[in-house]
PDB file of N, CA and C in Angstrom:
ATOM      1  N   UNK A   1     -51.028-116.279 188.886  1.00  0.00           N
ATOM      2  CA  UNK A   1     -50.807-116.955 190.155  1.00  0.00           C
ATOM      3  C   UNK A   1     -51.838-118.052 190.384  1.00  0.00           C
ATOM      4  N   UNK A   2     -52.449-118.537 189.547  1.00  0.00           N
ATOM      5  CA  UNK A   2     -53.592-119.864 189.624  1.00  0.00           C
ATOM      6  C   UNK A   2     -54.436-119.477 189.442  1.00  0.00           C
ATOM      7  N   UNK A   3     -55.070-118.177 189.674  1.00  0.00           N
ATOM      8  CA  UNK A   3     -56.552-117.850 189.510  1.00  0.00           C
ATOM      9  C   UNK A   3     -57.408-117.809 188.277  1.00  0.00           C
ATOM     10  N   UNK A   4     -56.851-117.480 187.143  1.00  0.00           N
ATOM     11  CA  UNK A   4     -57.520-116.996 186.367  1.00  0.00           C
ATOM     12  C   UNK A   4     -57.999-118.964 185.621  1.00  0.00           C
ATOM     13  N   UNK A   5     -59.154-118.501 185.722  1.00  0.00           N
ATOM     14  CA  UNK A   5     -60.436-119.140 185.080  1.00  0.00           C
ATOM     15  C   UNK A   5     -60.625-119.736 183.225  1.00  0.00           C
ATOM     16  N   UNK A   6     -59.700-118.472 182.764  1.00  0.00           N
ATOM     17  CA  UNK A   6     -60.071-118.720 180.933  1.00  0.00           C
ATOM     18  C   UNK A   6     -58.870-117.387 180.736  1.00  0.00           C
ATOM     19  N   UNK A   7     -58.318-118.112 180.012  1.00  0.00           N
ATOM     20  CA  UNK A   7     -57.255-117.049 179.317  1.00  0.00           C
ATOM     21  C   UNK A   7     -57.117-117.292 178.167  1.00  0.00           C
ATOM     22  N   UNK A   8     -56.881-116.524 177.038  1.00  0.00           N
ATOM     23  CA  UNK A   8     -57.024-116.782 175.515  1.00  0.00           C
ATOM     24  C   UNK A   8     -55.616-116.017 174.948  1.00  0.00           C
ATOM     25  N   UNK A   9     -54.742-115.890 173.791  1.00  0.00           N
ATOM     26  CA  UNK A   9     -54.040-115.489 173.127  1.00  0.00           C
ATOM     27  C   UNK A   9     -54.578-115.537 171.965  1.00  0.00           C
ATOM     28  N   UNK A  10     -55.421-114.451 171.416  1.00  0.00           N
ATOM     29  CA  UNK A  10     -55.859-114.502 170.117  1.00  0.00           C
ATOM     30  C   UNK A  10     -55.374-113.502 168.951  1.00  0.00           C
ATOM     31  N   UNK A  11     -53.852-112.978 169.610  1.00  0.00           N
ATOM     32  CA  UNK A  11     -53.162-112.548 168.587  1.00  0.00           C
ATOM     33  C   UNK A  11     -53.098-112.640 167.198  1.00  0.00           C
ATOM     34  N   UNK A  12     -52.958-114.062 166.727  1.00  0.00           N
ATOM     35  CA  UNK A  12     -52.672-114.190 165.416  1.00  0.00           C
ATOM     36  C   UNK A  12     -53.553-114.061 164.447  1.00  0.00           C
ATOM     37  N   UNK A  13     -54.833-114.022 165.430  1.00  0.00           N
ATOM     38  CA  UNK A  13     -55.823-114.042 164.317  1.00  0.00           C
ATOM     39  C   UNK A  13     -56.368-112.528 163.909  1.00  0.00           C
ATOM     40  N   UNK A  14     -55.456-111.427 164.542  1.00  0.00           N
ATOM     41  CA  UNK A  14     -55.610-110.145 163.981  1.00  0.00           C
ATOM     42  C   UNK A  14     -54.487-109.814 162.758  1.00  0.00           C
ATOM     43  N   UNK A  15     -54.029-110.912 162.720  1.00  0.00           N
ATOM     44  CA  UNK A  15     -52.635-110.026 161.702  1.00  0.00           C
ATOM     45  C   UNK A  15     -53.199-109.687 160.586  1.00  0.00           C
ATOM     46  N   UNK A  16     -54.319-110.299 159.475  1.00  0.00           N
ATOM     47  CA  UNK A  16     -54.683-109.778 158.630  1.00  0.00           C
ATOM     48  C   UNK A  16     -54.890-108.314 158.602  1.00  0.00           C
ATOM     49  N   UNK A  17     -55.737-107.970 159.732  1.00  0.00           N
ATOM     50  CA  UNK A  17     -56.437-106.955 160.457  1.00  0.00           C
ATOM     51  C   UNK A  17     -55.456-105.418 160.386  1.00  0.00           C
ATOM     52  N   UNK A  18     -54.654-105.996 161.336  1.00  0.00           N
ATOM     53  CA  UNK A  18     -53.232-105.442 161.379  1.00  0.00           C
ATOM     54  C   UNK A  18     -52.493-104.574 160.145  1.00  0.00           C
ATOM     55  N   UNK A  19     -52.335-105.923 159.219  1.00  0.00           N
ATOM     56  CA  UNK A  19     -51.835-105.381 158.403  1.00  0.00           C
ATOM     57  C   UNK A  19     -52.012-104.866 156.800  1.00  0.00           C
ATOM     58  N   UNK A  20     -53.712-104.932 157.161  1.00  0.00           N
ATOM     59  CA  UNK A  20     -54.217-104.210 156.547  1.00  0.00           C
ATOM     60  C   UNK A  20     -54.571-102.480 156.974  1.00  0.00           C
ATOM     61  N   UNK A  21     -54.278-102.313 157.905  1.00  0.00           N
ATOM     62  CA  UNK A  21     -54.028-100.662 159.051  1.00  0.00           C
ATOM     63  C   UNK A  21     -52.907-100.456 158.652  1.00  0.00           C
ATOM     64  N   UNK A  22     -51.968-101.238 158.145  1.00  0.00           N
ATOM     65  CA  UNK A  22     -50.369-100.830 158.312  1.00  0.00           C
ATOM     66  C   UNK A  22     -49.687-101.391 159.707  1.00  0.00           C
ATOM     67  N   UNK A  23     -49.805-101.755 159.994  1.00  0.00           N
ATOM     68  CA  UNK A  23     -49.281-102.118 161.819  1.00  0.00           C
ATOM     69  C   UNK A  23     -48.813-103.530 161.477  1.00  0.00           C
ATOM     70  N   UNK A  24     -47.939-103.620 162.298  1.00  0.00           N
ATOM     71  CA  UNK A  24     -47.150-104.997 162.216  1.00  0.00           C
ATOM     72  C   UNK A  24     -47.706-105.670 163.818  1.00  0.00           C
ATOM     73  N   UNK A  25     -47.767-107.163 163.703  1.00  0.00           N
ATOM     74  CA  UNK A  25     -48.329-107.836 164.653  1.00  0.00           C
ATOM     75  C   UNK A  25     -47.529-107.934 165.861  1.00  0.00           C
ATOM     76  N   UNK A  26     -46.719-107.871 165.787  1.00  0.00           N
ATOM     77  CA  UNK A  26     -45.627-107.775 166.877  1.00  0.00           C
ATOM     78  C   UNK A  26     -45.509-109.360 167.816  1.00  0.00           C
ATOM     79  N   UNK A  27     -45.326-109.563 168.699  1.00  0.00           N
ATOM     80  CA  UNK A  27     -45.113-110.902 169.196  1.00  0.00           C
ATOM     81  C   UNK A  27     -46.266-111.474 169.775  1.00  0.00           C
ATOM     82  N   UNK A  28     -46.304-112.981 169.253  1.00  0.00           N
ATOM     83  CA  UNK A  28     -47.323-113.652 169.830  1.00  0.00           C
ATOM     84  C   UNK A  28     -46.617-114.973 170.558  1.00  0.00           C
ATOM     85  N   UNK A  29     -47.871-115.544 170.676  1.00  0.00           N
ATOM     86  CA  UNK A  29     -47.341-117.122 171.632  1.00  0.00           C
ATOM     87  C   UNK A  29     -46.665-118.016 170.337  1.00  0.00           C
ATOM     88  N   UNK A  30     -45.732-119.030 171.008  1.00  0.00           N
ATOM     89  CA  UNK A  30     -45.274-119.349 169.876  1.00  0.00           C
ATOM     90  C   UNK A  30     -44.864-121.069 170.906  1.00  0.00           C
ATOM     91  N   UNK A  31     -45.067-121.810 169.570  1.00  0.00           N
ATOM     92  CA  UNK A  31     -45.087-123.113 170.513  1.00  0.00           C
ATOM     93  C   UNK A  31     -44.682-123.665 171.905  1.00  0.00           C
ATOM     94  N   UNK A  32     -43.519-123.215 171.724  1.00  0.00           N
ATOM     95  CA  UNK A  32     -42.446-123.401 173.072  1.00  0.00           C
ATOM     96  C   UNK A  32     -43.254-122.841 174.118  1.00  0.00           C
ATOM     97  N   UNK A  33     -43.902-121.648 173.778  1.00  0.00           N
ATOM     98  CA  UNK A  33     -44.743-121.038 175.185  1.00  0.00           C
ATOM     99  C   UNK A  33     -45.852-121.404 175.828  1.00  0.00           C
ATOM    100  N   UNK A  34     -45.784-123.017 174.571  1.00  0.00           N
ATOM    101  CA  UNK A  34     -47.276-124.043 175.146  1.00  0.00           C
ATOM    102  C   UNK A  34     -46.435-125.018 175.814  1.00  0.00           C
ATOM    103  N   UNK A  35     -45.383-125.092 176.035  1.00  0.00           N
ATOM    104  CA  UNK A  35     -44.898-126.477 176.183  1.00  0.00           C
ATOM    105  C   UNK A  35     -45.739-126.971 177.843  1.00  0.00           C
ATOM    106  N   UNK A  36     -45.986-126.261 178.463  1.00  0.00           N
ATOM    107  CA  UNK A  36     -46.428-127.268 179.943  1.00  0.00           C
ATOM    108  C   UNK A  36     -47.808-127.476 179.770  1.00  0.00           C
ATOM    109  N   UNK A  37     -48.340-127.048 178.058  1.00  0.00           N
ATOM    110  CA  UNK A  37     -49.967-127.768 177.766  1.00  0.00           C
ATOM    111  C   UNK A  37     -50.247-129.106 178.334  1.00  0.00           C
ATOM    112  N   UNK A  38     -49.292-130.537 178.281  1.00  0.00           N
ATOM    113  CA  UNK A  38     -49.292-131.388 178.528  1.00  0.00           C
ATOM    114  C   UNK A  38     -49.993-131.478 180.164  1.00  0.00           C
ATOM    115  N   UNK A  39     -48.661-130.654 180.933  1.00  0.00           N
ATOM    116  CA  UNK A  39     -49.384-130.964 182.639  1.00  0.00           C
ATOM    117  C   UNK A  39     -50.426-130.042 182.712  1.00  0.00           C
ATOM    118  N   UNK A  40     -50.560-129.178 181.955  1.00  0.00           N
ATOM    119  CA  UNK A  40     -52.352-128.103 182.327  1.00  0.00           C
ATOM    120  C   UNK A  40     -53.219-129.573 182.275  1.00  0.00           C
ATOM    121  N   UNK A  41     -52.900-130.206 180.806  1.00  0.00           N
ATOM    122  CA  UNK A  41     -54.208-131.051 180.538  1.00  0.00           C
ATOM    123  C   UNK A  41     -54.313-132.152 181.755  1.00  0.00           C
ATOM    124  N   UNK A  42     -52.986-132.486 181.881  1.00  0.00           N
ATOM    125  CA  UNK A  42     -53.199-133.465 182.892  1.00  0.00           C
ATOM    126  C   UNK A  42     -53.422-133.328 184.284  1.00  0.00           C
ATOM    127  N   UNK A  43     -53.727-131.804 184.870  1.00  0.00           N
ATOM    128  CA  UNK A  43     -54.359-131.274 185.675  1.00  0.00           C
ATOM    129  C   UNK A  43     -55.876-131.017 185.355  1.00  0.00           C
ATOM    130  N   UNK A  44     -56.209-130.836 184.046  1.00  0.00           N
ATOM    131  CA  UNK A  44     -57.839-131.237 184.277  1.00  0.00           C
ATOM    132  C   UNK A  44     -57.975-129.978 183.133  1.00  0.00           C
ATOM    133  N   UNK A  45     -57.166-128.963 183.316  1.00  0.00           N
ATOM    134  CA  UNK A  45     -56.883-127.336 182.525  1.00  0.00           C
ATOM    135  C   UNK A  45     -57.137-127.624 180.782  1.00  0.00           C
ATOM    136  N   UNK A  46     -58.143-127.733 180.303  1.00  0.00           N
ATOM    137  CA  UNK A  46     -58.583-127.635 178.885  1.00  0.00           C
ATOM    138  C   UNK A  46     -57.720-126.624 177.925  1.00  0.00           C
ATOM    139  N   UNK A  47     -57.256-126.834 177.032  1.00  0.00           N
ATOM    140  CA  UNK A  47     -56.514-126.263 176.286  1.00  0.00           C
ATOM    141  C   UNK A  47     -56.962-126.172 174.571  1.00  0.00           C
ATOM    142  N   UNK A  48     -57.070-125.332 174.337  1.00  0.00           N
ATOM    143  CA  UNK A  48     -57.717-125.668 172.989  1.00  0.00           C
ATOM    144  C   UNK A  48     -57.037-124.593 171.746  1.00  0.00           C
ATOM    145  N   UNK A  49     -57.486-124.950 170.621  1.00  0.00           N
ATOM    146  CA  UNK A  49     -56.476-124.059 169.322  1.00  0.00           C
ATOM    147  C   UNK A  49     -58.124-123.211 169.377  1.00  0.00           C
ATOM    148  N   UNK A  50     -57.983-121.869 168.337  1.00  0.00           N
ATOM    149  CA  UNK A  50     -59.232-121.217 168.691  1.00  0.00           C
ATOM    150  C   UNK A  50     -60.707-121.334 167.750  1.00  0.00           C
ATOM    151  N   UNK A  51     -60.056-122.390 166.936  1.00  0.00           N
ATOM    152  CA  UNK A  51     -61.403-123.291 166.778  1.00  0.00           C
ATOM    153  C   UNK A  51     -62.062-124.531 167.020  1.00  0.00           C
ATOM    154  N   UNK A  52     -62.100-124.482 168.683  1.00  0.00           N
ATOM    155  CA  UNK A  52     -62.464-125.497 169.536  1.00  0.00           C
ATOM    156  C   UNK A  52     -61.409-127.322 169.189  1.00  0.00           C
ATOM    157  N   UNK A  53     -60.762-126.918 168.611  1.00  0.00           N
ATOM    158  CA  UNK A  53     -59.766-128.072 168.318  1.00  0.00           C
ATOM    159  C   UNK A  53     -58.692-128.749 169.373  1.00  0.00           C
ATOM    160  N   UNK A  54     -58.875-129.524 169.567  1.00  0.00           N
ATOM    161  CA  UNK A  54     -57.296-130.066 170.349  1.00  0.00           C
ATOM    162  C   UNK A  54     -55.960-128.894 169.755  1.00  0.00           C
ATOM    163  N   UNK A  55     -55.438-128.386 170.916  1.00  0.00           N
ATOM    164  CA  UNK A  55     -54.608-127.725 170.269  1.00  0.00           C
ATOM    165  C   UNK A  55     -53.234-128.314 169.809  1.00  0.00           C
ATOM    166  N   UNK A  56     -52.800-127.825 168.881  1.00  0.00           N
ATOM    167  CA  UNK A  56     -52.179-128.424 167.911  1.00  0.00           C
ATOM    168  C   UNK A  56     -51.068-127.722 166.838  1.00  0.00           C
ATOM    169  N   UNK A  57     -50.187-127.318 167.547  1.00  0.00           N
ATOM    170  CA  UNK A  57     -49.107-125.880 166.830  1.00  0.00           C
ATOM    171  C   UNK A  57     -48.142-127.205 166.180  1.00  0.00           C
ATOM    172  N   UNK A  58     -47.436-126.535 165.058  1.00  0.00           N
ATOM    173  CA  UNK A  58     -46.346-126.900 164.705  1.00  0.00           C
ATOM    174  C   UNK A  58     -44.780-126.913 165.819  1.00  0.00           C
ATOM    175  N   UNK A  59     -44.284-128.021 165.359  1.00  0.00           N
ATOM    176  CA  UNK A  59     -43.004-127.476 166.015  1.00  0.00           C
ATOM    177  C   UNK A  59     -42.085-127.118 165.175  1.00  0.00           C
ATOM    178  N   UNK A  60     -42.593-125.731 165.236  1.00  0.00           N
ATOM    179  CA  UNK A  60     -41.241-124.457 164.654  1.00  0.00           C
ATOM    180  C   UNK A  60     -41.165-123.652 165.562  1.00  0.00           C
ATOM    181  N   UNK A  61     -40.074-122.895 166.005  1.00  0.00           N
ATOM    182  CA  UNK A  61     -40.121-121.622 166.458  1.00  0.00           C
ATOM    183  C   UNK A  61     -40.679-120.476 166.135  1.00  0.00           C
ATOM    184  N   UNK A  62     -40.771-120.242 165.058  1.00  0.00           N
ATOM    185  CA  UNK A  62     -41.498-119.014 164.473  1.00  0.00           C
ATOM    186  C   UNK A  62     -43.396-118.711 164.548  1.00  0.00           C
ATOM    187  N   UNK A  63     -43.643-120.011 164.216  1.00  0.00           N
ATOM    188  CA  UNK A  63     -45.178-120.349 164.152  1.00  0.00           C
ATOM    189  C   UNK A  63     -45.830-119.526 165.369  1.00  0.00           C
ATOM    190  N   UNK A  64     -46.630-118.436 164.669  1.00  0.00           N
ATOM    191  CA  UNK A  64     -47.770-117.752 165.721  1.00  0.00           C
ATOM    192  C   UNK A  64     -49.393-118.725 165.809  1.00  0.00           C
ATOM    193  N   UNK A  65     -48.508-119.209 167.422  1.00  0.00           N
ATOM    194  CA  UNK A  65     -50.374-119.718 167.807  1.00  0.00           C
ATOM    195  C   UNK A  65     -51.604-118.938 168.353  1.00  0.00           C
ATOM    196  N   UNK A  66     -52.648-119.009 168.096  1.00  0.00           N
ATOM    197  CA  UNK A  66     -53.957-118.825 168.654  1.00  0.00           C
ATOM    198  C   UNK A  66     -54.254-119.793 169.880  1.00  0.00           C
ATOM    199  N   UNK A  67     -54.392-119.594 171.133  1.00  0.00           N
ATOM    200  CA  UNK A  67     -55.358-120.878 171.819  1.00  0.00           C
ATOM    201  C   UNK A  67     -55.879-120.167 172.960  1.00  0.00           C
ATOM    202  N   UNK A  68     -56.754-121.049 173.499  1.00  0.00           N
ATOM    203  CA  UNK A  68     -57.846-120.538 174.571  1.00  0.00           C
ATOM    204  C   UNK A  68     -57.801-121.690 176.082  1.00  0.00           C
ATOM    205  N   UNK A  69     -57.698-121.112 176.673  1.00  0.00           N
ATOM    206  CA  UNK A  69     -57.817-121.931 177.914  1.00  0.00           C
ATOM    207  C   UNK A  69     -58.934-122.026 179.441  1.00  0.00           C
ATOM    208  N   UNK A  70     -59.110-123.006 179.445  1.00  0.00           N
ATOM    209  CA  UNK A  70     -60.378-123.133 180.407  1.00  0.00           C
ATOM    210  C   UNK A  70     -59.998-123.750 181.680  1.00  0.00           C
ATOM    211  N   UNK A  71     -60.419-123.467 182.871  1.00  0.00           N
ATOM    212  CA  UNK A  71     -59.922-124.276 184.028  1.00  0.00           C
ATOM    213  C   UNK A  71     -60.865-125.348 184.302  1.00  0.00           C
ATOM    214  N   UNK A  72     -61.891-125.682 183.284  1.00  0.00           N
ATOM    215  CA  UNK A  72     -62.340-126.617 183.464  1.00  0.00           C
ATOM    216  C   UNK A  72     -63.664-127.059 182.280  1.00  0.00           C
ATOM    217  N   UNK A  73     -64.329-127.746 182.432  1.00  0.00           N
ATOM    218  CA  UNK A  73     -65.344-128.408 181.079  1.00  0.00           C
ATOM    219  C   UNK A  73     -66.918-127.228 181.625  1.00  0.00           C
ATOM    220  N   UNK A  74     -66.876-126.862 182.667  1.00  0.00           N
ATOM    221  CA  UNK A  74     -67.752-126.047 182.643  1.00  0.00           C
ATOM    222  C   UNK A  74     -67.561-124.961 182.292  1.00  0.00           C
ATOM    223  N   UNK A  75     -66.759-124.193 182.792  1.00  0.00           N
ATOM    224  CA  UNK A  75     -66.116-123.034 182.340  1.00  0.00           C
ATOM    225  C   UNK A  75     -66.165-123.210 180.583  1.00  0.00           C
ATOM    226  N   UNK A  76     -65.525-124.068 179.988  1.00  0.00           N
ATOM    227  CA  UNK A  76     -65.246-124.144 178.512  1.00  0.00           C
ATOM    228  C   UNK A  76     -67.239-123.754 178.050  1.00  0.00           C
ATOM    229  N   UNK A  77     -67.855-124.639 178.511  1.00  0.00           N
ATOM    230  CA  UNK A  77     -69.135-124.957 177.998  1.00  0.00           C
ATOM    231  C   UNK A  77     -69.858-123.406 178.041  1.00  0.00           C
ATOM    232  N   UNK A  78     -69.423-122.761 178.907  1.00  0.00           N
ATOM    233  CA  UNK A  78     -69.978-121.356 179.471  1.00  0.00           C
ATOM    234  C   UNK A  78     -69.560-120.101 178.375  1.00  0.00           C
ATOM    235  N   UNK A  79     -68.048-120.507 178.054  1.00  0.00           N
ATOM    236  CA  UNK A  79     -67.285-119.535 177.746  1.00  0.00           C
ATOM    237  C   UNK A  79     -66.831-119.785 175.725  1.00  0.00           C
ATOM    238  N   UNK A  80     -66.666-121.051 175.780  1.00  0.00           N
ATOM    239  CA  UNK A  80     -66.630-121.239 174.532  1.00  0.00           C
ATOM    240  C   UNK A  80     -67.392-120.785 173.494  1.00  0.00           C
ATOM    241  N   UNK A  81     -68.523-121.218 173.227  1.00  0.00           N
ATOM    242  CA  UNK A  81     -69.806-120.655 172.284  1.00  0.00           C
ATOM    243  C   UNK A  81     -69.885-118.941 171.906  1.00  0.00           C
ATOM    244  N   UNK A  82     -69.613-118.440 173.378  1.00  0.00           N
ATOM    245  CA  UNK A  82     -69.655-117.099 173.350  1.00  0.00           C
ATOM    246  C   UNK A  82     -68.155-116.088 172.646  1.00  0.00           C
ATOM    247  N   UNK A  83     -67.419-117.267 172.647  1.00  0.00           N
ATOM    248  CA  UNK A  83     -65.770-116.357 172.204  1.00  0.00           C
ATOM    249  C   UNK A  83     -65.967-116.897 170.058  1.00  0.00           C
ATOM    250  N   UNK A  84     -66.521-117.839 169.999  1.00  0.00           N
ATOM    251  CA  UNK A  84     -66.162-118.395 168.647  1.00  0.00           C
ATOM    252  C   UNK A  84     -67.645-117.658 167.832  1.00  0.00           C
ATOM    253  N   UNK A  85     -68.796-117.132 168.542  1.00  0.00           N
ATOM    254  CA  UNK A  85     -69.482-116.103 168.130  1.00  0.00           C
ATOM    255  C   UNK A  85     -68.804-115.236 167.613  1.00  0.00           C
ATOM    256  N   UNK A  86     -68.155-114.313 168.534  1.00  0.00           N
ATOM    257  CA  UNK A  86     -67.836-113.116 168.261  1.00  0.00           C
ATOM    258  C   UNK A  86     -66.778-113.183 167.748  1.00  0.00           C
ATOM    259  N   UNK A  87     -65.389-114.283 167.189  1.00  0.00           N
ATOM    260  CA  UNK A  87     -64.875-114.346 166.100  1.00  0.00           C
ATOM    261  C   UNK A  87     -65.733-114.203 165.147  1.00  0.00           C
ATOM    262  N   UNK A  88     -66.657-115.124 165.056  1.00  0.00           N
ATOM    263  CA  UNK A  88     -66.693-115.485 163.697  1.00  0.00           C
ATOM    264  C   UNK A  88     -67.637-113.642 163.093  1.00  0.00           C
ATOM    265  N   UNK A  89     -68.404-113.188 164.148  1.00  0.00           N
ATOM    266  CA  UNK A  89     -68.807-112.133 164.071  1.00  0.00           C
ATOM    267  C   UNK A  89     -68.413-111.346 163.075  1.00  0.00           C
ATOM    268  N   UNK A  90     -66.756-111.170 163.512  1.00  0.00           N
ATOM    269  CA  UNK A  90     -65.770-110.156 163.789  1.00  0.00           C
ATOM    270  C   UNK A  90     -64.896-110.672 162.276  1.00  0.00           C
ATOM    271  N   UNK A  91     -65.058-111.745 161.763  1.00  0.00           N
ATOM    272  CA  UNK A  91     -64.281-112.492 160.446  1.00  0.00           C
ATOM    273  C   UNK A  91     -63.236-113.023 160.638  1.00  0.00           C
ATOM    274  N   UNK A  92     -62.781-113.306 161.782  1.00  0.00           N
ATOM    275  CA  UNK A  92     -61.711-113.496 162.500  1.00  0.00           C
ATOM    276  C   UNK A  92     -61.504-115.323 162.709  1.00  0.00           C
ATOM    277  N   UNK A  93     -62.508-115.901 162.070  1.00  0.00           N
ATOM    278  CA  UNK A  93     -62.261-116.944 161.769  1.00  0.00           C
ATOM    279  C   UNK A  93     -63.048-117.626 160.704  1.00  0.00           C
TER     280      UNK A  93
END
């Protein structure tokens, strides 16, 4: 409902993970479910792939994205450093 601050989908980057347990990844975000990235950005709403990149999915339907979202350049500056740590921690990127 507007509030939330930083939201991430970092699904895809467990599937290795996954399916090395045996477990199947089950559904993630998938381009189409970025499509109003455009007006986030042009509301000010930072959008990013989850290695600090302009985000940047294919257009296929199938394609499982990763991305992270910030409601703003402070928030990102606060929150960023601390999420791509604990990937990279974690091997997850």
């Amino acid at each position: 409902s507007g509030h939330d601050r930083f939201v991430a989908d970092l699904r895809p980057l467990m599937e290795n993970v996954l399916r090395e347990r045996g477990v199947s990844l089950g559904i993630c975000c998938h381009p189409y479910d970025l499509c109003t990235e455009l007006i986030a950005r042009e509301a000010g709403v930072i959008v990013t792939g989850v290695r600090s990149e302009r985000l940047d999915a294919p257009l296929a339907v199938e394609a499982n994205v990763a991305w992270a979202g910030y409601a703003n350049e402070n928030i990102r500056m606060q929150i960023e450093p601390l999420l791509q740590a604990a990937l990279v921690r974690r091997g997850l990127l």
